[in-house]
N, C-alpha and C. Protein backbone atom coordinates (compact mmCIF):
# COMPACT_ATOMS: atom_id res chain seq x y z
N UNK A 1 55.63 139.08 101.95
CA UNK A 1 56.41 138.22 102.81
C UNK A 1 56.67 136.88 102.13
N UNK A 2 55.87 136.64 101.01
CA UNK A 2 55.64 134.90 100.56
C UNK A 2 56.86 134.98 99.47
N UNK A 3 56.97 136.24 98.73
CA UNK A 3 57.48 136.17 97.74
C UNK A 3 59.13 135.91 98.81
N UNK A 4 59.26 137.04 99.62
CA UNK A 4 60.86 137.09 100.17
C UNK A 4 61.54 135.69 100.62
N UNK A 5 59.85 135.18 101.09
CA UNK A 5 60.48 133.60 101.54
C UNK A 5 60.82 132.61 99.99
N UNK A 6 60.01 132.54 99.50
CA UNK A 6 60.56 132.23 98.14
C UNK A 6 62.02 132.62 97.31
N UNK A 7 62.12 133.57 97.44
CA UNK A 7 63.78 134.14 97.18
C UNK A 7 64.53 133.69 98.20
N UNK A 8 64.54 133.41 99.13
CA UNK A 8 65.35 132.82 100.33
C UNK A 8 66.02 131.90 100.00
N UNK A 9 64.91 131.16 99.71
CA UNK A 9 64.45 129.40 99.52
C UNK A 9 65.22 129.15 98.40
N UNK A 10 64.96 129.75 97.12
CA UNK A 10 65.59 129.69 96.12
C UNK A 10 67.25 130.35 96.13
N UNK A 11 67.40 130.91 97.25
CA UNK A 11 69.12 131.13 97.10
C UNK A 11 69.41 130.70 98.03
N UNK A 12 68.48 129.57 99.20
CA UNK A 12 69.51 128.32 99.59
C UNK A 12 69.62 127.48 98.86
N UNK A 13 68.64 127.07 98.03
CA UNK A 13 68.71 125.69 97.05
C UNK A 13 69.93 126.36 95.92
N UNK A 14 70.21 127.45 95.68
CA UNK A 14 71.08 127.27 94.67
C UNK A 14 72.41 127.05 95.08
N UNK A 15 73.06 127.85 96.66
CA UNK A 15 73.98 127.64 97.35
C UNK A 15 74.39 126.00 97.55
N UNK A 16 73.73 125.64 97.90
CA UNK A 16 73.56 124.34 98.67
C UNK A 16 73.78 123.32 96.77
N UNK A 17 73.60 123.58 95.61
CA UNK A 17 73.99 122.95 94.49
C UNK A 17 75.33 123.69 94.43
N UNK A 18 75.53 124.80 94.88
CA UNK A 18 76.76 124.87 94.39
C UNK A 18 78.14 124.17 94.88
N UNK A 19 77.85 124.49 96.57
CA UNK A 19 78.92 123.95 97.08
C UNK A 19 78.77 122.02 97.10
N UNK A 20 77.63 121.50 96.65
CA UNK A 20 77.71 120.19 96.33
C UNK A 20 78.63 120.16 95.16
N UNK A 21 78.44 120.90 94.22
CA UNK A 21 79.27 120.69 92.91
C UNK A 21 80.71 121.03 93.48
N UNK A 22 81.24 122.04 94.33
CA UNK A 22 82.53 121.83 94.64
C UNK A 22 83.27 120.97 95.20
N UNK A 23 82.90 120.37 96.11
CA UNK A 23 82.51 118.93 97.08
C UNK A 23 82.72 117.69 96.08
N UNK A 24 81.90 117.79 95.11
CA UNK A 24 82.48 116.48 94.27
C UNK A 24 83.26 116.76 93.40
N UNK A 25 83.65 118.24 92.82
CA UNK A 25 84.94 118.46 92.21
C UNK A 25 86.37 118.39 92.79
N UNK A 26 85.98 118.58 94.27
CA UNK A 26 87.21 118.83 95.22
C UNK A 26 87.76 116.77 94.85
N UNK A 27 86.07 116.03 95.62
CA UNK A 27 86.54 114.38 95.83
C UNK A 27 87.16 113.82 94.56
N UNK A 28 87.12 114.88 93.26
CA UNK A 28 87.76 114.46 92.04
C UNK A 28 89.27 114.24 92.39
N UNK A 29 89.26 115.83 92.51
CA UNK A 29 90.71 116.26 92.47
C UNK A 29 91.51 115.55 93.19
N UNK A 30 91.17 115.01 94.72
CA UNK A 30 91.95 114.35 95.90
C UNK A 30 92.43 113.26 95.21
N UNK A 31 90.85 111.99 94.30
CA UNK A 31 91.40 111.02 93.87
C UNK A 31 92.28 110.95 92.68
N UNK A 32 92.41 111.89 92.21
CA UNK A 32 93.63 112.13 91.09
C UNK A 32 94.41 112.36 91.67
N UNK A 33 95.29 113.47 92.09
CA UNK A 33 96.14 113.85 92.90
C UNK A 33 97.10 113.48 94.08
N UNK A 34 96.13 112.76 94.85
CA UNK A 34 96.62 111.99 95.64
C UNK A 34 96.76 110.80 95.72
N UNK A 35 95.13 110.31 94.90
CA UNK A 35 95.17 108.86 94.80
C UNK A 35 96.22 108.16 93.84
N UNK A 36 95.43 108.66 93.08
CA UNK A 36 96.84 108.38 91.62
C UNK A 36 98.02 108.84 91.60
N UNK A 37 98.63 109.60 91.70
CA UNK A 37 99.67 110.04 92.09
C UNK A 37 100.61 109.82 93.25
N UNK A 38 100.18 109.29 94.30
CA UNK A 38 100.63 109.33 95.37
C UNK A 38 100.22 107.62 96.13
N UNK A 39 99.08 107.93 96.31
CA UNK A 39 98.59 106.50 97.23
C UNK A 39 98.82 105.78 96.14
N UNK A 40 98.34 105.11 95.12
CA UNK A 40 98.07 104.00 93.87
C UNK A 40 99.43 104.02 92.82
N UNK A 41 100.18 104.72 93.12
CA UNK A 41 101.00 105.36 92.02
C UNK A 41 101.74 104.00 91.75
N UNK A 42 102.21 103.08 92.80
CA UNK A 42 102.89 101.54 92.73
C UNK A 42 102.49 100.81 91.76
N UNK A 43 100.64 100.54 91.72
CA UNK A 43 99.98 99.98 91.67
C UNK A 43 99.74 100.52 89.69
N UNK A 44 99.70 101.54 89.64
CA UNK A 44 99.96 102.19 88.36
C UNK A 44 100.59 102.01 87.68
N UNK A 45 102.09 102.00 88.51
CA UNK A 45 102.92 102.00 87.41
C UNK A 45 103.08 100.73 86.93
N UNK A 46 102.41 99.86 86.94
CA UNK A 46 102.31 98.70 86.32
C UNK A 46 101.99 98.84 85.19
N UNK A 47 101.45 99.64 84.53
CA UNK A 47 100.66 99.69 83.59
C UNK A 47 101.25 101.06 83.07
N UNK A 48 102.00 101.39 81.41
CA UNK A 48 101.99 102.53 80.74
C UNK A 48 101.19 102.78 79.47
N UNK A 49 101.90 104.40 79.53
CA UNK A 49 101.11 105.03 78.47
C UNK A 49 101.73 104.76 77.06
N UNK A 50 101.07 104.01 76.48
CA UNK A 50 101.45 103.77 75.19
C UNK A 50 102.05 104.77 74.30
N UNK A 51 103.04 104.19 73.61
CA UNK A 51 104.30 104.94 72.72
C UNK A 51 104.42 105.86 73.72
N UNK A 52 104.71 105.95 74.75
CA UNK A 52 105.87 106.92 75.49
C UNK A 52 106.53 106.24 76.66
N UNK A 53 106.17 105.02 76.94
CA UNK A 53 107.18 104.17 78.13
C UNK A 53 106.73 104.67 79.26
N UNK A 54 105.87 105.83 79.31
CA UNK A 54 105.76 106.47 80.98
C UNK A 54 104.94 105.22 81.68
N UNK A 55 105.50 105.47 82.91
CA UNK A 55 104.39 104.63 84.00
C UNK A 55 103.53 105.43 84.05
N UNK A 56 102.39 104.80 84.40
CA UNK A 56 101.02 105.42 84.64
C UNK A 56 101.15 106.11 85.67
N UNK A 57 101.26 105.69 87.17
CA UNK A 57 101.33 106.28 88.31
C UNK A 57 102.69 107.65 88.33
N UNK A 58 103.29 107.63 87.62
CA UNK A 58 104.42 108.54 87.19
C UNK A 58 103.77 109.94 86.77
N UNK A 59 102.85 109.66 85.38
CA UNK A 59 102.48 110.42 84.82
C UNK A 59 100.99 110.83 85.02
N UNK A 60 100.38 110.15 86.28
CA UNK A 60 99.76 111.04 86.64
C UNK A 60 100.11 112.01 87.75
N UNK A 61 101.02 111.84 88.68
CA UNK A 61 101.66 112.57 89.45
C UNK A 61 102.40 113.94 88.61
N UNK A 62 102.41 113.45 87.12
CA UNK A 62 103.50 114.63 86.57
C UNK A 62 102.39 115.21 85.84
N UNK A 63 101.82 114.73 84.82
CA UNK A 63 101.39 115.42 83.67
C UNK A 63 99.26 115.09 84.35
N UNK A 64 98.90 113.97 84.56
CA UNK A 64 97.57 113.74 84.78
C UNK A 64 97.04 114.58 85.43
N UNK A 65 97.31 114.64 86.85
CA UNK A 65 96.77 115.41 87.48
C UNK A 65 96.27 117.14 87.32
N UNK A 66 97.90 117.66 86.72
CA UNK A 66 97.52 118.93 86.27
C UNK A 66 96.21 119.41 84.88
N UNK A 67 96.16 118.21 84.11
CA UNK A 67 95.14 117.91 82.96
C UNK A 67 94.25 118.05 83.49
N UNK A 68 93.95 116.77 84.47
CA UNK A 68 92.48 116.83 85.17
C UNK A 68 91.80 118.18 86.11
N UNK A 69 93.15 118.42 86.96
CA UNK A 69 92.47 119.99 87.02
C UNK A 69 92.00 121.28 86.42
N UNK A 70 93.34 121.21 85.04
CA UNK A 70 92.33 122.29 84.13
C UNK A 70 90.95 121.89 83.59
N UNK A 71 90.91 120.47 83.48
CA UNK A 71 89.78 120.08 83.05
C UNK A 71 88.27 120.47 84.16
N UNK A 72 88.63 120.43 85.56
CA UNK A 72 87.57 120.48 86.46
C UNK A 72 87.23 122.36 86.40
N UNK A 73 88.36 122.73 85.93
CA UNK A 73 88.07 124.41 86.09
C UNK A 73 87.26 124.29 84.85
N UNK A 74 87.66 124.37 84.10
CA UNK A 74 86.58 123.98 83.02
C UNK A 74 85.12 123.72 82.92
N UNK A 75 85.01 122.58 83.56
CA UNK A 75 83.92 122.34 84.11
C UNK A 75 83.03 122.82 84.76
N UNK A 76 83.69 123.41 86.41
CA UNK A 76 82.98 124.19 87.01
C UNK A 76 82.43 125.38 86.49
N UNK A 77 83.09 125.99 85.38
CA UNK A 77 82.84 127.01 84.57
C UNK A 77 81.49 126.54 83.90
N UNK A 78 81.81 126.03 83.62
CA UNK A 78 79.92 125.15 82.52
C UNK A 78 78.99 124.99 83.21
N UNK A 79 79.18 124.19 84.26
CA UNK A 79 78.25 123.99 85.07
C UNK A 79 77.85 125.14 85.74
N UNK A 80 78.46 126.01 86.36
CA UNK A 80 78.38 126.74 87.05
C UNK A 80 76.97 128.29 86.43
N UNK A 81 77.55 128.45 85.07
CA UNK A 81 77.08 129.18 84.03
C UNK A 81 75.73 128.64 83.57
N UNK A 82 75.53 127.69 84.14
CA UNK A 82 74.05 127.07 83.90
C UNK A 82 73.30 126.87 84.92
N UNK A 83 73.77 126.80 85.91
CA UNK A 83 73.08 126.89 87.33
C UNK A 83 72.69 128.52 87.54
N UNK A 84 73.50 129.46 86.84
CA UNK A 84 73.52 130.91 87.36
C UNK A 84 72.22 130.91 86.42
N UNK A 85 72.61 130.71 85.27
CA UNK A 85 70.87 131.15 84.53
C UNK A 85 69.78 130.23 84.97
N UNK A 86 69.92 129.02 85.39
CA UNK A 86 68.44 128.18 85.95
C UNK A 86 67.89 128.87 87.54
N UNK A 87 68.86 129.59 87.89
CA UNK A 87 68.05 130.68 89.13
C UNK A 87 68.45 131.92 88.93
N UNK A 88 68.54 132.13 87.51
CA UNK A 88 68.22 133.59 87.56
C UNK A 88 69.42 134.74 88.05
N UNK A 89 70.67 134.40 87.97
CA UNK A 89 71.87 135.27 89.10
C UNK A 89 72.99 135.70 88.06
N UNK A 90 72.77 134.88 86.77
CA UNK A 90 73.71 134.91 85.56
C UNK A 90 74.13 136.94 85.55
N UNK A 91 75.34 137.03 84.56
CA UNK A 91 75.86 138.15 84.12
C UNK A 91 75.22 138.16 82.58
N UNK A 92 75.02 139.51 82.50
CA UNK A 92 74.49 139.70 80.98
C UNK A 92 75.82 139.76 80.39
């Protein structure tokens, strides 16, 4: 019975890291996406990307945002692949 509660335990604690890690990948994504892009984008475009004239708030609405998301898939991939082997759930 001690051991089953132990396996329990250990695949709420890993659940409960995971969907934290999505949770702050998601609060990434919003503040790129929306923030930058959308809410701040005024406030951005004050400021460009050197040797190309783009506004900032421009180009993260165009080109940033989509970067930063392949970048978070990315991520979650790494992270994710290391959490699976620190409890044991990994693919051989």
């Amino acid at each position: 019975m001690t051991e089953q509660s132990d396996n329990n335990q250990k695949m709420r604690d890993y659940w409960r890291k995971n969907v934290r890690l999505v949770i702050i990948l998601l609060a990434i994504w919003w503040i790129v996406s929306y923030g930058a892009g959308i809410f701040w984008a005024g406030s951005l475009d004050e400021y460009t990307i050197p040797g190309t004239g783009f506004k900032l708030g421009f180009w993260f609405a165009q080109q940033g945002s989509i970067y930063v998301f392949v970048g978070l898939i990315f991520g979650y991939a790494w992270r994710m692949n290391k959490l699976d082997k620190e409890y044991d759930v990994h693919e051989d």
